[in-house]
PDB file of N, CA and C in Angstrom:
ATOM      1  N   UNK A   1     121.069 148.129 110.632  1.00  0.00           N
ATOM      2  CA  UNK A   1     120.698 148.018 109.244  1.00  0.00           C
ATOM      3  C   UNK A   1     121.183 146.695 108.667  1.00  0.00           C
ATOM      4  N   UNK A   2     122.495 145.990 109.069  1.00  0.00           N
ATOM      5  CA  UNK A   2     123.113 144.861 108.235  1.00  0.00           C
ATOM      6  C   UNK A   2     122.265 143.627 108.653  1.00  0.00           C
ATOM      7  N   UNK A   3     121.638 143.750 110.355  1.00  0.00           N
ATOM      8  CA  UNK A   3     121.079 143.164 110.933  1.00  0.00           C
ATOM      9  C   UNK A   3     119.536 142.845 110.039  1.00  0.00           C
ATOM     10  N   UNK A   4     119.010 143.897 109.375  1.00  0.00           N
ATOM     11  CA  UNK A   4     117.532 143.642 108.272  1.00  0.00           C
ATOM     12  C   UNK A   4     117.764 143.013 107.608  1.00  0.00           C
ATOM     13  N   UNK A   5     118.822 143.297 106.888  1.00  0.00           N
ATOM     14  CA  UNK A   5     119.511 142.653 105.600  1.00  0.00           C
ATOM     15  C   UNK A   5     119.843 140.977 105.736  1.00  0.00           C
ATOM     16  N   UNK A   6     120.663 140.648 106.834  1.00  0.00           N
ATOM     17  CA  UNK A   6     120.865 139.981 107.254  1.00  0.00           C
ATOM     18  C   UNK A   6     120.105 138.455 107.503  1.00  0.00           C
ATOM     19  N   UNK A   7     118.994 138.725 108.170  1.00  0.00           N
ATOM     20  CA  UNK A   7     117.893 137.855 108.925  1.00  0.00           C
ATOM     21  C   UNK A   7     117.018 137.329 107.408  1.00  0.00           C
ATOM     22  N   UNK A   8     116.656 138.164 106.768  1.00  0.00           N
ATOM     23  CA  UNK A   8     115.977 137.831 105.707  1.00  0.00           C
ATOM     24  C   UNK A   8     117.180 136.976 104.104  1.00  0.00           C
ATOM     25  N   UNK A   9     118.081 137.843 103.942  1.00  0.00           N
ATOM     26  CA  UNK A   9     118.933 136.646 103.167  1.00  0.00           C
ATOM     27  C   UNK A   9     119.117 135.402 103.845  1.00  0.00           C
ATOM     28  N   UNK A  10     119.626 135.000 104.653  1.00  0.00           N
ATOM     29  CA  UNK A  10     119.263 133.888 105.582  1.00  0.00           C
ATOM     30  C   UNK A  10     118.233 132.694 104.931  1.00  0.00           C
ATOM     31  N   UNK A  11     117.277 133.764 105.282  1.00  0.00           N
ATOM     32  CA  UNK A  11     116.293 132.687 105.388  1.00  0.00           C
ATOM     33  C   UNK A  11     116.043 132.326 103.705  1.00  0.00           C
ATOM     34  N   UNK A  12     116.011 133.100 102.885  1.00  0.00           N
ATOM     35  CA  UNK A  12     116.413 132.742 101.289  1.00  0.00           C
ATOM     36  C   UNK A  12     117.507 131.385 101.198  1.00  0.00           C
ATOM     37  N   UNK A  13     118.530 131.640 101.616  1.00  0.00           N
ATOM     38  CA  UNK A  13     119.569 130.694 101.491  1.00  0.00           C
ATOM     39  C   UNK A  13     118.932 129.555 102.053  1.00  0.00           C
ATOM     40  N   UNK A  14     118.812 129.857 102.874  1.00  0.00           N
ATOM     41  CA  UNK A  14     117.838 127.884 103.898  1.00  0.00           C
ATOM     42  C   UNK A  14     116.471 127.406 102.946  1.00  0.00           C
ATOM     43  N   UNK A  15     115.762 128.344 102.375  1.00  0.00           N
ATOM     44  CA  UNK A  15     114.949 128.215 101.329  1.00  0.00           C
ATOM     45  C   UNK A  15     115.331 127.384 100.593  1.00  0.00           C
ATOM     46  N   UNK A  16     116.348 128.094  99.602  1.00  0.00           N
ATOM     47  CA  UNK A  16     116.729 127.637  98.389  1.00  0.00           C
ATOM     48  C   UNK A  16     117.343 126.585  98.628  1.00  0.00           C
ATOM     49  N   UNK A  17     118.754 126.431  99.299  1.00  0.00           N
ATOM     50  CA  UNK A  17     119.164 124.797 100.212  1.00  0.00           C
ATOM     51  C   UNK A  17     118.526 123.652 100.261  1.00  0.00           C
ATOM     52  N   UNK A  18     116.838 124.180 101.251  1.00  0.00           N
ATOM     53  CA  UNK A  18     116.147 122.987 101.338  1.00  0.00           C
ATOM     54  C   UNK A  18     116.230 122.758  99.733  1.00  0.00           C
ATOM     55  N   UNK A  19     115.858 123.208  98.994  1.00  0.00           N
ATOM     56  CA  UNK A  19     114.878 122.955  97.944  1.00  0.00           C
ATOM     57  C   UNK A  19     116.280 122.177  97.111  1.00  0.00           C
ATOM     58  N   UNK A  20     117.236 122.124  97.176  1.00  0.00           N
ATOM     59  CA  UNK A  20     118.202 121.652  95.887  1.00  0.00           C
ATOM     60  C   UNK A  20     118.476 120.942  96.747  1.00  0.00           C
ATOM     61  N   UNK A  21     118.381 120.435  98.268  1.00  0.00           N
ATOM     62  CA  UNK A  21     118.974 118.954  98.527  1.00  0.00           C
ATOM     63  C   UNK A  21     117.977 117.872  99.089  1.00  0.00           C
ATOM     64  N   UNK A  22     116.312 118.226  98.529  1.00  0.00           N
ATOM     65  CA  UNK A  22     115.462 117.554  98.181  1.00  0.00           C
ATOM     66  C   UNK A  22     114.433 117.320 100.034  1.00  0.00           C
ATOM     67  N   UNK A  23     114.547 118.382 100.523  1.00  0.00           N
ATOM     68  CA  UNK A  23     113.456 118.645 101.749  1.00  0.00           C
ATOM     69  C   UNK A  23     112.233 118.703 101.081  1.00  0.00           C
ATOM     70  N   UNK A  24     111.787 119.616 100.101  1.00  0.00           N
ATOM     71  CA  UNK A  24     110.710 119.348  99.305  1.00  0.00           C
ATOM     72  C   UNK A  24     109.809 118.346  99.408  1.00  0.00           C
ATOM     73  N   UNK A  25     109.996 117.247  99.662  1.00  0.00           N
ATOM     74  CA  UNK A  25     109.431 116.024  99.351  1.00  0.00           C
ATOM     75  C   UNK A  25     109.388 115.484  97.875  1.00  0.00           C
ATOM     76  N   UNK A  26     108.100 114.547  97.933  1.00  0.00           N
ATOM     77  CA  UNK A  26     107.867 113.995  96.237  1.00  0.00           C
ATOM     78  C   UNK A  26     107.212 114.677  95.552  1.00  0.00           C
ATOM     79  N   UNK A  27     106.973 114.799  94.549  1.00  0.00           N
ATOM     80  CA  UNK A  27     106.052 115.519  93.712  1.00  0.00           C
ATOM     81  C   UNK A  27     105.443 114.568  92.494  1.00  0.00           C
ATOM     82  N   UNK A  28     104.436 113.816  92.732  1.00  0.00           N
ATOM     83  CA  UNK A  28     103.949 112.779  91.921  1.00  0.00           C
ATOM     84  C   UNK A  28     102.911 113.142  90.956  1.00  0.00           C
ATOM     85  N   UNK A  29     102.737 112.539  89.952  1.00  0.00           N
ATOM     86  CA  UNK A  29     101.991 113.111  88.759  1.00  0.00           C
ATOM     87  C   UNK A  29     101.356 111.140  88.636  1.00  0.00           C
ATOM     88  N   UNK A  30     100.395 111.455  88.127  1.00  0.00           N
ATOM     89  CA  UNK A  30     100.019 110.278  87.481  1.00  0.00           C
ATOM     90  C   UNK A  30     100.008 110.671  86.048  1.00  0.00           C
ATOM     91  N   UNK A  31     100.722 109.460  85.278  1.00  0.00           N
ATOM     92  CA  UNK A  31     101.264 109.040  83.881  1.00  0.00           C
ATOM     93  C   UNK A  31     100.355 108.100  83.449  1.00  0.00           C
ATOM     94  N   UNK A  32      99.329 107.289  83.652  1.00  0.00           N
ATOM     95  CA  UNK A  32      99.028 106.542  82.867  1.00  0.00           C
ATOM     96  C   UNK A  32      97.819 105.684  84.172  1.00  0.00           C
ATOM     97  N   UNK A  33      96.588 106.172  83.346  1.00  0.00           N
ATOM     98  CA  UNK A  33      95.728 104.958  84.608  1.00  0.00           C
ATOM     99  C   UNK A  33      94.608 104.504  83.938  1.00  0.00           C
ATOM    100  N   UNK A  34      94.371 103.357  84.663  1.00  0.00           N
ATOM    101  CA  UNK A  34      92.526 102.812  83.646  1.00  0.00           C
ATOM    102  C   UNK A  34      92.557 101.752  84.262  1.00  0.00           C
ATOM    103  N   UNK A  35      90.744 100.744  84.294  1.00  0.00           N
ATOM    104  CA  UNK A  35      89.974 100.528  85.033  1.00  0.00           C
ATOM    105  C   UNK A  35      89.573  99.180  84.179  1.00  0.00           C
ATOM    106  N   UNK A  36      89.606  97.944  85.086  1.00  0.00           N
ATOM    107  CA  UNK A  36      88.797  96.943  84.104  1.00  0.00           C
ATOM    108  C   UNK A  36      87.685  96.362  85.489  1.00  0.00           C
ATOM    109  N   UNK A  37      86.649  96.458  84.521  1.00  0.00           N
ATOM    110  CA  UNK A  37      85.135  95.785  85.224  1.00  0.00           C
ATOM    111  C   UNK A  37      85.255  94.135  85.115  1.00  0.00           C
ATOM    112  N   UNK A  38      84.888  93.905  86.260  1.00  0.00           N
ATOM    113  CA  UNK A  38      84.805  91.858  86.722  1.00  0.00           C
ATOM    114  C   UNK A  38      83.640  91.767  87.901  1.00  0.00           C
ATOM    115  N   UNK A  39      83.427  90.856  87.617  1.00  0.00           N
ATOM    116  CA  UNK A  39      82.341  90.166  88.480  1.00  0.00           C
ATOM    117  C   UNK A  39      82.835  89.687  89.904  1.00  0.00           C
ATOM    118  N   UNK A  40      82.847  89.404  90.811  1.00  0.00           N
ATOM    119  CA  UNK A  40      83.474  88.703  91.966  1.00  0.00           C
ATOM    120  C   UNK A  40      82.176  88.010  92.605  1.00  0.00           C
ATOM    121  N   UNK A  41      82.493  86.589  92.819  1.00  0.00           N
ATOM    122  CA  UNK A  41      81.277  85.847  93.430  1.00  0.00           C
ATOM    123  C   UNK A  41      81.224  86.572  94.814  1.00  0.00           C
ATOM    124  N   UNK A  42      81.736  87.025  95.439  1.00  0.00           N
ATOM    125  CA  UNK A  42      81.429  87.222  96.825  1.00  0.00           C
ATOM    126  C   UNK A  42      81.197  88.609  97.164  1.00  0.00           C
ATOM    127  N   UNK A  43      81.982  89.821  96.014  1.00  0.00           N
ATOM    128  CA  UNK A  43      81.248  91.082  95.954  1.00  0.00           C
ATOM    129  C   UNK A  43      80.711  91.587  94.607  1.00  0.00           C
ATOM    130  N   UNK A  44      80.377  90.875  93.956  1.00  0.00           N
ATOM    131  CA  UNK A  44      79.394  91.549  92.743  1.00  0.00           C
ATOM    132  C   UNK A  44      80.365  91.864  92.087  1.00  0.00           C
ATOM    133  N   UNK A  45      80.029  93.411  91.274  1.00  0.00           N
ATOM    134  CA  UNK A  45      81.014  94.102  90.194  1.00  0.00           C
ATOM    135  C   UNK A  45      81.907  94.672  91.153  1.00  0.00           C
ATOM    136  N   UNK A  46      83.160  94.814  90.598  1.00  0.00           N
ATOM    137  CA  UNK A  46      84.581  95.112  90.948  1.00  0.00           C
ATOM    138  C   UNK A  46      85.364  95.938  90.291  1.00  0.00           C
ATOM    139  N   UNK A  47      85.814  97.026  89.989  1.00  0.00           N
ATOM    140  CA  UNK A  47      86.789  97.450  89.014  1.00  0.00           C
ATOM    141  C   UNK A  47      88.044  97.773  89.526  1.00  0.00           C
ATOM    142  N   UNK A  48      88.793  97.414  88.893  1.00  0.00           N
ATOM    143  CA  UNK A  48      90.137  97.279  89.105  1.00  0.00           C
ATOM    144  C   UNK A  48      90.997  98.379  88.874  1.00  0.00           C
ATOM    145  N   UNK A  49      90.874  98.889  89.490  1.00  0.00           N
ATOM    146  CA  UNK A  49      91.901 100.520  88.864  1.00  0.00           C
ATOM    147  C   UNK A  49      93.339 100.079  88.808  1.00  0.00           C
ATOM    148  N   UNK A  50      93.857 100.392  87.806  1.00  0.00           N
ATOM    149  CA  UNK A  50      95.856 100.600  87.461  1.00  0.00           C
ATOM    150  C   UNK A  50      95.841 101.979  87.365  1.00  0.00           C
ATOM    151  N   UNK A  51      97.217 102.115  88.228  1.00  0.00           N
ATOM    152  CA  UNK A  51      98.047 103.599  87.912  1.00  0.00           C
ATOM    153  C   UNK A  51      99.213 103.557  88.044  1.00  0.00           C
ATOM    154  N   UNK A  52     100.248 104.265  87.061  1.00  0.00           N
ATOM    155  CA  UNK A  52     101.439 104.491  87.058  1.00  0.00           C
ATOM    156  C   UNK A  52     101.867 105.994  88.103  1.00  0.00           C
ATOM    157  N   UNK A  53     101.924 106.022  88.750  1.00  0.00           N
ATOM    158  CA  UNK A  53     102.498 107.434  89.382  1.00  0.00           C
ATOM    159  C   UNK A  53     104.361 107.413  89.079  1.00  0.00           C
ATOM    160  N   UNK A  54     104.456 108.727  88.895  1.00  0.00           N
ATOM    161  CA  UNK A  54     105.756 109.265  88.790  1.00  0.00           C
ATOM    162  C   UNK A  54     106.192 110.235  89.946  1.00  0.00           C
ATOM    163  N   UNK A  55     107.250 110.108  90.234  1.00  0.00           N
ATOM    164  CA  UNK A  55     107.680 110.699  91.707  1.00  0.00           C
ATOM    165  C   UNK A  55     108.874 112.112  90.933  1.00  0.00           C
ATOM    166  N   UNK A  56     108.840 113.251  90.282  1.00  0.00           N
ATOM    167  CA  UNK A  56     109.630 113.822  90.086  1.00  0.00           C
ATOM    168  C   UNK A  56     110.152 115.072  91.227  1.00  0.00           C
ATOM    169  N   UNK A  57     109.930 114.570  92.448  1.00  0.00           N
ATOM    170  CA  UNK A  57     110.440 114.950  93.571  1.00  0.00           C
ATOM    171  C   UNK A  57     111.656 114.291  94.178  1.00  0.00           C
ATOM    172  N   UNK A  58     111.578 114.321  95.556  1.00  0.00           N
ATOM    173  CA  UNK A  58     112.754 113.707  96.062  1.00  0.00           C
ATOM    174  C   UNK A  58     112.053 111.894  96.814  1.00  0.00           C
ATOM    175  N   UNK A  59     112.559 111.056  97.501  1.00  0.00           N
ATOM    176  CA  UNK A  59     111.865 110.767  97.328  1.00  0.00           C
ATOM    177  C   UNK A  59     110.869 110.347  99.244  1.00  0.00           C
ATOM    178  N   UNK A  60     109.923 109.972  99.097  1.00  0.00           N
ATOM    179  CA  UNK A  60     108.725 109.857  99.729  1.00  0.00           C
ATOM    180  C   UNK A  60     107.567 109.205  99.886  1.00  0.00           C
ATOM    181  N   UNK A  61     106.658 109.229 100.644  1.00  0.00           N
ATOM    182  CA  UNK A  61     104.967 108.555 100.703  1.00  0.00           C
ATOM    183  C   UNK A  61     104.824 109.765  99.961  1.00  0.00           C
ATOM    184  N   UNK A  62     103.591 108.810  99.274  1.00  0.00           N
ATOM    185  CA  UNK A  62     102.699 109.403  98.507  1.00  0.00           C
ATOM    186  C   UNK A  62     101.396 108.460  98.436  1.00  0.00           C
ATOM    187  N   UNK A  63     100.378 109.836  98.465  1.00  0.00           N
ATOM    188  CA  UNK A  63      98.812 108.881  99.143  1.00  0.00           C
ATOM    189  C   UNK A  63      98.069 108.804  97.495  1.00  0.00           C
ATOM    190  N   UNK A  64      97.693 107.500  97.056  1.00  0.00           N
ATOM    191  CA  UNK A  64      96.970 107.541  96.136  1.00  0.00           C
ATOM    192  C   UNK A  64      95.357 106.956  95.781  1.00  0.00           C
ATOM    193  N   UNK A  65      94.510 107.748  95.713  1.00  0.00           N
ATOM    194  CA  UNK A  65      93.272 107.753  95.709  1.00  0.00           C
ATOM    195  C   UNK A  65      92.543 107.417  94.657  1.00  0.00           C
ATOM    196  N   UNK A  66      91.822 106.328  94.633  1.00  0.00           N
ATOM    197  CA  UNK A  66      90.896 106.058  93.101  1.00  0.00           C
ATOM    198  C   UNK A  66      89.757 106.493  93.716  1.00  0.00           C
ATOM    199  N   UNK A  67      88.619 106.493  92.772  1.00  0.00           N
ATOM    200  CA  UNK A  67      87.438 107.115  92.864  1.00  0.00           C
ATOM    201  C   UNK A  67      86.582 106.775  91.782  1.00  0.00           C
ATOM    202  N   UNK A  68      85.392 105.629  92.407  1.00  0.00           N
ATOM    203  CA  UNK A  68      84.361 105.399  91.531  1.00  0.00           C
ATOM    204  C   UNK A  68      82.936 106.103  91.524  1.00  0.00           C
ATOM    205  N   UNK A  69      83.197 107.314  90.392  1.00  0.00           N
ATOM    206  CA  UNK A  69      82.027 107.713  90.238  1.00  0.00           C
ATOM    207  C   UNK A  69      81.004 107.373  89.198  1.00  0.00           C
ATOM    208  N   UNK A  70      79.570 106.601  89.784  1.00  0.00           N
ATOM    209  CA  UNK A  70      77.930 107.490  89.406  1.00  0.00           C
ATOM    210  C   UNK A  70      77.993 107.883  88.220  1.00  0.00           C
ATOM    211  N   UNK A  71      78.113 107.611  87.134  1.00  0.00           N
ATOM    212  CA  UNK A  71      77.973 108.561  85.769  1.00  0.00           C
ATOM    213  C   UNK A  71      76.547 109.446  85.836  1.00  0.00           C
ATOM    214  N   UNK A  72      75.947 108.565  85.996  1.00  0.00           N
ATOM    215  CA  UNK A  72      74.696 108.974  86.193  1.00  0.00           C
ATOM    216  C   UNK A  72      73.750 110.215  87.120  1.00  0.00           C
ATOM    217  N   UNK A  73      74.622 109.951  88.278  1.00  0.00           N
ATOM    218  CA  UNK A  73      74.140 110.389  89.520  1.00  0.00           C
ATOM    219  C   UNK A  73      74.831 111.649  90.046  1.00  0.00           C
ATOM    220  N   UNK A  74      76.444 111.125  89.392  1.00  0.00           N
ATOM    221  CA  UNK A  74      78.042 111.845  89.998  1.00  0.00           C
ATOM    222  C   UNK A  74      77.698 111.662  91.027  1.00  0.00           C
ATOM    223  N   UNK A  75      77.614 110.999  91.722  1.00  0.00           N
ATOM    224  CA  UNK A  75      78.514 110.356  93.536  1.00  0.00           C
ATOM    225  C   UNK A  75      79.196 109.598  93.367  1.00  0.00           C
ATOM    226  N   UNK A  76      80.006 109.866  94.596  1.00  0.00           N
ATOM    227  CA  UNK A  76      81.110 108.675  94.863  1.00  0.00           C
ATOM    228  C   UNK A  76      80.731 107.516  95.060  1.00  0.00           C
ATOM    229  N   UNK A  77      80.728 106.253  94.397  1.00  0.00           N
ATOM    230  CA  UNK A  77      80.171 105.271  94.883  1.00  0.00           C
ATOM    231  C   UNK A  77      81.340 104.861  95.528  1.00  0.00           C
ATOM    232  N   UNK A  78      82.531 104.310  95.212  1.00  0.00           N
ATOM    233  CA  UNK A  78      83.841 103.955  96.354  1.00  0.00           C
ATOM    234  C   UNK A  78      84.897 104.588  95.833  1.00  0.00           C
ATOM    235  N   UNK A  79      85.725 104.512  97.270  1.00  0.00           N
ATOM    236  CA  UNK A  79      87.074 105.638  97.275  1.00  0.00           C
ATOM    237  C   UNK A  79      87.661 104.727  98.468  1.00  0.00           C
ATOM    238  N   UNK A  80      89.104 104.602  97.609  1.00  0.00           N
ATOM    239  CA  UNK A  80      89.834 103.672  98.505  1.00  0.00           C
ATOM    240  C   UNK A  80      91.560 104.713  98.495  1.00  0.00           C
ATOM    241  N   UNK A  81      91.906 105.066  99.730  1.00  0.00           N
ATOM    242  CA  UNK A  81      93.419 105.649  99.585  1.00  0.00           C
ATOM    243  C   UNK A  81      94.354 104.430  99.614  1.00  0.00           C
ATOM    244  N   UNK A  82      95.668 104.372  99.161  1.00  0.00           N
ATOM    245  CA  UNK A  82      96.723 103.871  99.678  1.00  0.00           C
ATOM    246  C   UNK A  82      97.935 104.854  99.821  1.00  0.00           C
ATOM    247  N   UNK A  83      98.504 104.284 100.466  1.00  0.00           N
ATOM    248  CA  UNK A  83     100.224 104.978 100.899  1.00  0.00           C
ATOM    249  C   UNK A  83     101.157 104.183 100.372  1.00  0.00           C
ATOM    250  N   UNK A  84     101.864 104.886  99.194  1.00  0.00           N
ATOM    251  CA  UNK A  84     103.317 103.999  98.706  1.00  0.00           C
ATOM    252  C   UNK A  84     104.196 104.718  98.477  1.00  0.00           C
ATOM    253  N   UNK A  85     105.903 104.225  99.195  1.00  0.00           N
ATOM    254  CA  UNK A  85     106.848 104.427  98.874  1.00  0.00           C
ATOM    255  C   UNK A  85     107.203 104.731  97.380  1.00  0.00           C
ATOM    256  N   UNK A  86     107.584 105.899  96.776  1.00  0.00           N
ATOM    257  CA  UNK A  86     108.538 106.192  95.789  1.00  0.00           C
ATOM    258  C   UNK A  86     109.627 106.770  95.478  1.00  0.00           C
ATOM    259  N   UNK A  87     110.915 106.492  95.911  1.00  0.00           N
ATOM    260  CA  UNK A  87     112.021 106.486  95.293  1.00  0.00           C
ATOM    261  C   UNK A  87     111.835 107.963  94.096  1.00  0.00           C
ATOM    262  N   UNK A  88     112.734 109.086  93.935  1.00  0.00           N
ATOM    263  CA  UNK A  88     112.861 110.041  93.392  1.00  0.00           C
ATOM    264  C   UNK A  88     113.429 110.151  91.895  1.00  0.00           C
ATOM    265  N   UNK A  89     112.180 110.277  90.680  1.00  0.00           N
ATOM    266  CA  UNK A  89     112.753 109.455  89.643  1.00  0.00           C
ATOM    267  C   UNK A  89     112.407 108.474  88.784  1.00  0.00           C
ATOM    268  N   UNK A  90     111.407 107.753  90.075  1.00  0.00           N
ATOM    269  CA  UNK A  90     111.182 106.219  89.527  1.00  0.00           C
ATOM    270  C   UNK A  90     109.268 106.750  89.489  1.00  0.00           C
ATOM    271  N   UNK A  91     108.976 105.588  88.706  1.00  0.00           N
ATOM    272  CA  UNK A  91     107.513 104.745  88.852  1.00  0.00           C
ATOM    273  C   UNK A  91     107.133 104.014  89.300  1.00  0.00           C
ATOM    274  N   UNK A  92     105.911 104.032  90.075  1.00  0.00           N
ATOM    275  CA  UNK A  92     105.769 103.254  90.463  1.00  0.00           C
ATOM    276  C   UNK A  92     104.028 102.590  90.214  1.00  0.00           C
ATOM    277  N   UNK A  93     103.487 101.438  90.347  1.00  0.00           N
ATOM    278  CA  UNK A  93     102.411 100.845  89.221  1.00  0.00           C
ATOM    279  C   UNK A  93     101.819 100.701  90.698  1.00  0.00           C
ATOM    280  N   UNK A  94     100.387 101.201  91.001  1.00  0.00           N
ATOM    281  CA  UNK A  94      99.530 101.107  92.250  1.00  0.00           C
ATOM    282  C   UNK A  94      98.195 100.239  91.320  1.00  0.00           C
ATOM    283  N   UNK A  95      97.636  99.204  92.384  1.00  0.00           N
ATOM    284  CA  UNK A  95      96.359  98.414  91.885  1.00  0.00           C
ATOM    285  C   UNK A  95      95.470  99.077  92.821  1.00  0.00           C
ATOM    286  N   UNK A  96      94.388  99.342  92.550  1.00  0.00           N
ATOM    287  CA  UNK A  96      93.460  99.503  93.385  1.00  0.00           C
ATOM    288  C   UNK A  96      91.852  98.849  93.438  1.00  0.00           C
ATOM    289  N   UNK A  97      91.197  98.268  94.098  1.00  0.00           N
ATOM    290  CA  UNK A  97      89.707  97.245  93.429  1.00  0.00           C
ATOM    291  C   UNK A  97      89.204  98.196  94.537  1.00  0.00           C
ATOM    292  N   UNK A  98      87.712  98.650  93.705  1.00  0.00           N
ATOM    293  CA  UNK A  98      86.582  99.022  93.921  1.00  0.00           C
ATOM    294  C   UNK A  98      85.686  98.812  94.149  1.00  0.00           C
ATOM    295  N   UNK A  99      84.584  98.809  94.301  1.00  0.00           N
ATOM    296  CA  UNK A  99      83.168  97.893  94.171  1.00  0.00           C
ATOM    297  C   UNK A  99      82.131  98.833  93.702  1.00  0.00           C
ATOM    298  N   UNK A 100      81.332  98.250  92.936  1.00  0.00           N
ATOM    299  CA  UNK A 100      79.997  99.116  92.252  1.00  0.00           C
ATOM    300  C   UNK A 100      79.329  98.352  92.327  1.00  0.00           C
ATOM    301  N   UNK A 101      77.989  98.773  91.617  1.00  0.00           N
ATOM    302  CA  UNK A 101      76.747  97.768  91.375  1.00  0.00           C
ATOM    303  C   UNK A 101      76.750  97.330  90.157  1.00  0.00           C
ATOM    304  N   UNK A 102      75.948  96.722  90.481  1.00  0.00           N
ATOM    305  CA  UNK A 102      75.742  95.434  88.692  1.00  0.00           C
ATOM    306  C   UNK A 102      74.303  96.634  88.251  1.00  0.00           C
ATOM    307  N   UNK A 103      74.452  96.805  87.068  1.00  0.00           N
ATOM    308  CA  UNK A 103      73.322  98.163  86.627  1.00  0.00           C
ATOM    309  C   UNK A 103      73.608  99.104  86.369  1.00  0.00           C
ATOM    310  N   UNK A 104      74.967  99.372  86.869  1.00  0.00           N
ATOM    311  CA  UNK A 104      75.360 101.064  86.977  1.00  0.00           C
ATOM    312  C   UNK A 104      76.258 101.603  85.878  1.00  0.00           C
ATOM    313  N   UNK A 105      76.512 102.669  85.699  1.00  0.00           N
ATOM    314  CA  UNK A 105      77.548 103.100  85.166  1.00  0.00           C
ATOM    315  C   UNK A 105      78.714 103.902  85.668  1.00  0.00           C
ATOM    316  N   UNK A 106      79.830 103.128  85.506  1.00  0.00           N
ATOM    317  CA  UNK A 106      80.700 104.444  86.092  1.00  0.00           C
ATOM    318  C   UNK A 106      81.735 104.991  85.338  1.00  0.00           C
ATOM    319  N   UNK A 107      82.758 105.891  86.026  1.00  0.00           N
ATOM    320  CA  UNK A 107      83.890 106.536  85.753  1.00  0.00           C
ATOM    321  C   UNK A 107      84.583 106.254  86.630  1.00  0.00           C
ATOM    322  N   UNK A 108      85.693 106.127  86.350  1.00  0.00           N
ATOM    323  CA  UNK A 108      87.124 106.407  87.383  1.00  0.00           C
ATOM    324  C   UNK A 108      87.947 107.534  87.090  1.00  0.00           C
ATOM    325  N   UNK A 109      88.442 107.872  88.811  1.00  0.00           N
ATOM    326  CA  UNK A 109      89.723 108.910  88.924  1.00  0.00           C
ATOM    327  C   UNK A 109      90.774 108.358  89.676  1.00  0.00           C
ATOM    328  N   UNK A 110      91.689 108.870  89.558  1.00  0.00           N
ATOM    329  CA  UNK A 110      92.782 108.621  90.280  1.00  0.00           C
ATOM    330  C   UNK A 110      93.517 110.055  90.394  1.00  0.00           C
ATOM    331  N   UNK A 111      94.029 110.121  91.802  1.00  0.00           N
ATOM    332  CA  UNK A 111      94.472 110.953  92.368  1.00  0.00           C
ATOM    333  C   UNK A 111      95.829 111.161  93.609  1.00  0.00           C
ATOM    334  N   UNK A 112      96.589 112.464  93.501  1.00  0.00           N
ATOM    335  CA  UNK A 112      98.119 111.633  94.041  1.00  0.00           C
ATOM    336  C   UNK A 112      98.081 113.056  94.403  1.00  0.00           C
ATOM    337  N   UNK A 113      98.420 112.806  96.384  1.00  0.00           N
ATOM    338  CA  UNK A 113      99.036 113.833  97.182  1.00  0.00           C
ATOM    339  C   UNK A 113     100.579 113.493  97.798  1.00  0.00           C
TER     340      UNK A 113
END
């Protein structure tokens, strides 16, 4: 019987452990993002995505994804990931350039695993 009892508190304690000495990983939120449209002689229209991500995890990679959608259409016209270091706590400011067409309309997202 102490042996049931036993095996399963256990594993609570290693639970909870991980979790207060930051096994968890990061846990990133984006705080603040937006998009400026430019011309580029060599690829047409360009938009420039900014994002602030916040790491209120421990700290870690974290993959961050913009996404130019189609207003029109809703497709993805481009989707670019990156991988950046953040420190547990901190912010950190990701650039990301896109490409669209000259004609179009879009939206941006940004997104953080």
């Amino acid at each position: 019987m102490s042996k049931r009892i036993l095996i399963p508190g256990l594993v609570v304690v290693l639970v909870l452990a991980a979790g207060c000495i930051g096994f968890v990983g990061p846990d990133p939120t984006v705080v603040q993002d937006s998009a400026t449209r430019d011309i580029s002689l060599s690829k047409g229209l360009v938009y420039n995505v900014n994002a602030e991500i916040q790491n209120d995890g421990s700290d870690g990679d974290v993959i961050v994804t913009a996404r130019l959608i189609d207003e029109e259409k809703g497709f993805t016209r481009d989707q670019v990931s990156v991988q950046v270091f953040i420190p547990a706590g901190e912010i950190k400011r990701v650039s990301i350039t896109l490409d669209g067409d000259v004609g179009r309309t879009y939206r941006h997202s940004v997104e953080v695993r």
